[in-house]
Protein backbone atom coordinates (compact mmCIF):
# COMPACT_ATOMS: atom_id res chain seq x y z
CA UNK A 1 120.92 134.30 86.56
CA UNK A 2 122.45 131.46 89.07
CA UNK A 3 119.23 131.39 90.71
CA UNK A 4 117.47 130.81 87.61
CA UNK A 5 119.40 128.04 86.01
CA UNK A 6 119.48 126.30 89.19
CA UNK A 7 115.53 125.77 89.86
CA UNK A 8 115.71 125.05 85.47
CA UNK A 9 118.11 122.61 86.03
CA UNK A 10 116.29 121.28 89.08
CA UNK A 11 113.23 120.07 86.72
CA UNK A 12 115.23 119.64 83.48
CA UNK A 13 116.36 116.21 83.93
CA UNK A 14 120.29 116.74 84.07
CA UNK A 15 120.70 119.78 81.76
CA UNK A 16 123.87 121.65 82.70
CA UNK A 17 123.49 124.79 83.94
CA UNK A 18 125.55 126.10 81.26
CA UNK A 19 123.27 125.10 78.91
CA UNK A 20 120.29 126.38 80.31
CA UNK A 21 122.46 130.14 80.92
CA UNK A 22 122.79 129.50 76.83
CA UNK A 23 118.84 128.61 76.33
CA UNK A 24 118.56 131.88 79.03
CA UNK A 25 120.60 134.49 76.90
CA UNK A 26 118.87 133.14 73.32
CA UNK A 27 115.34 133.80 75.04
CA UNK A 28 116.14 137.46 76.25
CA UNK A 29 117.80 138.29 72.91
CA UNK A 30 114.86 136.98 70.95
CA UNK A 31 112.67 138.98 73.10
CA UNK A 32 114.21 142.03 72.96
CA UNK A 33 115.23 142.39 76.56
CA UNK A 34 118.85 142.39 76.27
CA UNK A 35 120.69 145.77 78.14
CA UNK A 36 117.02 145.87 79.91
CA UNK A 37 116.16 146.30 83.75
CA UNK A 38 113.23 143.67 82.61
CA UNK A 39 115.56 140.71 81.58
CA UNK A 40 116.68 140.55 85.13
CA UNK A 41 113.17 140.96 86.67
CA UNK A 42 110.72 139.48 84.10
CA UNK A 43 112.90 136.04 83.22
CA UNK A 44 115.30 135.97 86.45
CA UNK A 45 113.68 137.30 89.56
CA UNK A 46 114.72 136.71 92.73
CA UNK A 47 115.43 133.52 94.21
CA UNK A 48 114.89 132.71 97.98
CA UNK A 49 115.69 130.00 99.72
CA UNK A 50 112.02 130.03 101.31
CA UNK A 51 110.66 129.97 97.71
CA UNK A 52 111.61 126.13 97.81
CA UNK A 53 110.10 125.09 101.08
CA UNK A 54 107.07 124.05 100.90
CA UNK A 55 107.68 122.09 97.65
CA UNK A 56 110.35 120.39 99.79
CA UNK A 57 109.07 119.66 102.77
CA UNK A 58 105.61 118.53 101.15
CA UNK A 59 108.37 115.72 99.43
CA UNK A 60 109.78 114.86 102.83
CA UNK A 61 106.45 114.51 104.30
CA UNK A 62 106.96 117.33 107.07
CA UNK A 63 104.20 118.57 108.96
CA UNK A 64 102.61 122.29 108.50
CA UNK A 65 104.61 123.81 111.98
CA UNK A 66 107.67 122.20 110.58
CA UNK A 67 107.22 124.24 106.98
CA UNK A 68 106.55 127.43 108.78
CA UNK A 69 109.92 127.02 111.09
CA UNK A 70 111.51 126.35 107.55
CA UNK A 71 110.33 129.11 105.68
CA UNK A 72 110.67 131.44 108.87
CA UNK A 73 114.38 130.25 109.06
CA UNK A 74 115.03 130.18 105.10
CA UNK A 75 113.88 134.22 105.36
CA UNK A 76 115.96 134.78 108.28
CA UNK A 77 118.98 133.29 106.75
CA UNK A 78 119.04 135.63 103.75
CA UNK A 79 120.44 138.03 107.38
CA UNK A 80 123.51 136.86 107.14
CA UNK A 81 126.38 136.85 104.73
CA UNK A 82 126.07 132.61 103.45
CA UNK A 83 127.90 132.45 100.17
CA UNK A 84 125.22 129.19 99.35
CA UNK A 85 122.72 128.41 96.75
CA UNK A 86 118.97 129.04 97.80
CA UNK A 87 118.35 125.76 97.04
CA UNK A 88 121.29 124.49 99.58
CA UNK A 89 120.32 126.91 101.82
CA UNK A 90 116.73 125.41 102.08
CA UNK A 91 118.27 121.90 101.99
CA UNK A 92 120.22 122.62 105.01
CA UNK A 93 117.23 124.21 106.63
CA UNK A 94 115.04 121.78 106.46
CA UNK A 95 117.29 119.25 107.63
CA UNK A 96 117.86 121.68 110.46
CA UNK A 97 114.15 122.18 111.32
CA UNK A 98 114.08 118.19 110.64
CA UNK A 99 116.68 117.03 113.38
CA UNK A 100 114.66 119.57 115.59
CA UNK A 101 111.38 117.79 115.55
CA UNK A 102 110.63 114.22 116.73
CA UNK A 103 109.99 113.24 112.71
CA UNK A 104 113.92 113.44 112.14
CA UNK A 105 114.98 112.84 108.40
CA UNK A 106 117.87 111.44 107.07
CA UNK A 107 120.42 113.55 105.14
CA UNK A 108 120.13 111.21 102.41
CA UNK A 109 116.78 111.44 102.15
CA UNK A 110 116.60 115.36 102.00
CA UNK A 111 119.14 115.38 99.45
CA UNK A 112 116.68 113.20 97.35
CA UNK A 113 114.13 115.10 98.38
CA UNK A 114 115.90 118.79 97.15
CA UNK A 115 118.37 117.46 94.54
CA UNK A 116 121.07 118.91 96.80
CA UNK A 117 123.96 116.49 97.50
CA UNK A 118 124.45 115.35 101.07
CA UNK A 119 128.21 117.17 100.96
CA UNK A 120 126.66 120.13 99.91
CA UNK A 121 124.14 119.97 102.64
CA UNK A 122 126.80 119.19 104.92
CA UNK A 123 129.03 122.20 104.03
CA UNK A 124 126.14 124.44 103.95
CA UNK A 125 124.98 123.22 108.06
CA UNK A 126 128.41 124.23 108.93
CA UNK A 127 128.05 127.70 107.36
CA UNK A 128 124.25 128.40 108.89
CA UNK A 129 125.49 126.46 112.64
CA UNK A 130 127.05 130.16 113.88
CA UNK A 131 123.77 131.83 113.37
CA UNK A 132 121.58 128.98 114.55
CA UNK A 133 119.80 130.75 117.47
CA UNK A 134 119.10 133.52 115.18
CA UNK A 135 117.68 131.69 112.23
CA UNK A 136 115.61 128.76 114.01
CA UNK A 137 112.31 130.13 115.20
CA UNK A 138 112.39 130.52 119.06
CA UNK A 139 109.11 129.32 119.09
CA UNK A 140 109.63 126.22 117.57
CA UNK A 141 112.97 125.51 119.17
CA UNK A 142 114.49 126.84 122.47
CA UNK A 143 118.39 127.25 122.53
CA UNK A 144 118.64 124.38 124.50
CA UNK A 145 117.05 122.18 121.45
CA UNK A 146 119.68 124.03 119.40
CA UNK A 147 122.83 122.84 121.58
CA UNK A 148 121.86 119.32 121.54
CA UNK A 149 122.02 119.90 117.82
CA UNK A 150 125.59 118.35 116.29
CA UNK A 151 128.45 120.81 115.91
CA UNK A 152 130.21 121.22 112.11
């Protein structure tokens, strides 16, 4: 359901994500789904980080081989154990992929961009930097790109 209120909330002009989980639980019970496997596929689904790139980076103005690093590394990610939203997840990304290209974005202007705040895009760097040469494309970035990167 976190997943779900999020990307609502995202397009909902400052509704609280508690509201929306309330809007959420009326829906299901008016449809019937309630105590159903459907409620969780039908009205949730799954949310990726990847889902949000393209959207995103098409804000930011990134170029097609930059998307593909981002939704390469925004699948990869979902590897390893990042206790962040999909949407900071891809926020982080694509600043990644971003400070790996000559087109380098601010942070301030991804967090526009994603509706992710720049702390939260901070904090979330910091928890994908470990796994960096195993989430960034090799063949967009070599590991030497990745040290010149700045540490946490």
């Amino acid at each position: 359901m976190c997943g779900f209120r999020i990307e609502i909330c995202f397009v909902a002009n400052g509704a609280a994500k508690k509201e929306i989980g309330r809007a959420k639980e009326y829906i299901v019970k008016q449809l019937g789904l309630k105590n159903s496997r459907t409620e969780e596929d039908f009205i949730v689904g799954g949310i990726h980080a990847g889902d949000f790139m393209r959207r995103f980076c098409s804000n930011l103005g990134v170029n097609n081989q930059a998307v593909k690093a981002a939704q390469e590394a925004g699948k990869k990610s979902e590897d390893f154990d990042i206790r962040r939203s999909p949407i900071s997840i891809a926020a982080a990304v694509i600043y990644i992929i971003t400070q790996l290209s000559d087109d380098k974005k601010p942070l301030k202007d991804i967090s526009v961009a994603t509706g992710v705040a720049e702390g939260t895009i901070r904090n979330s760097y910091k928890d994908l930097y470990p796994h960096m040469s195993k989430i960034i494309p090799n063949w967009y970035a070599k590991e030497e790109d990745l040290k010149n990167l700045c540490s946490p």
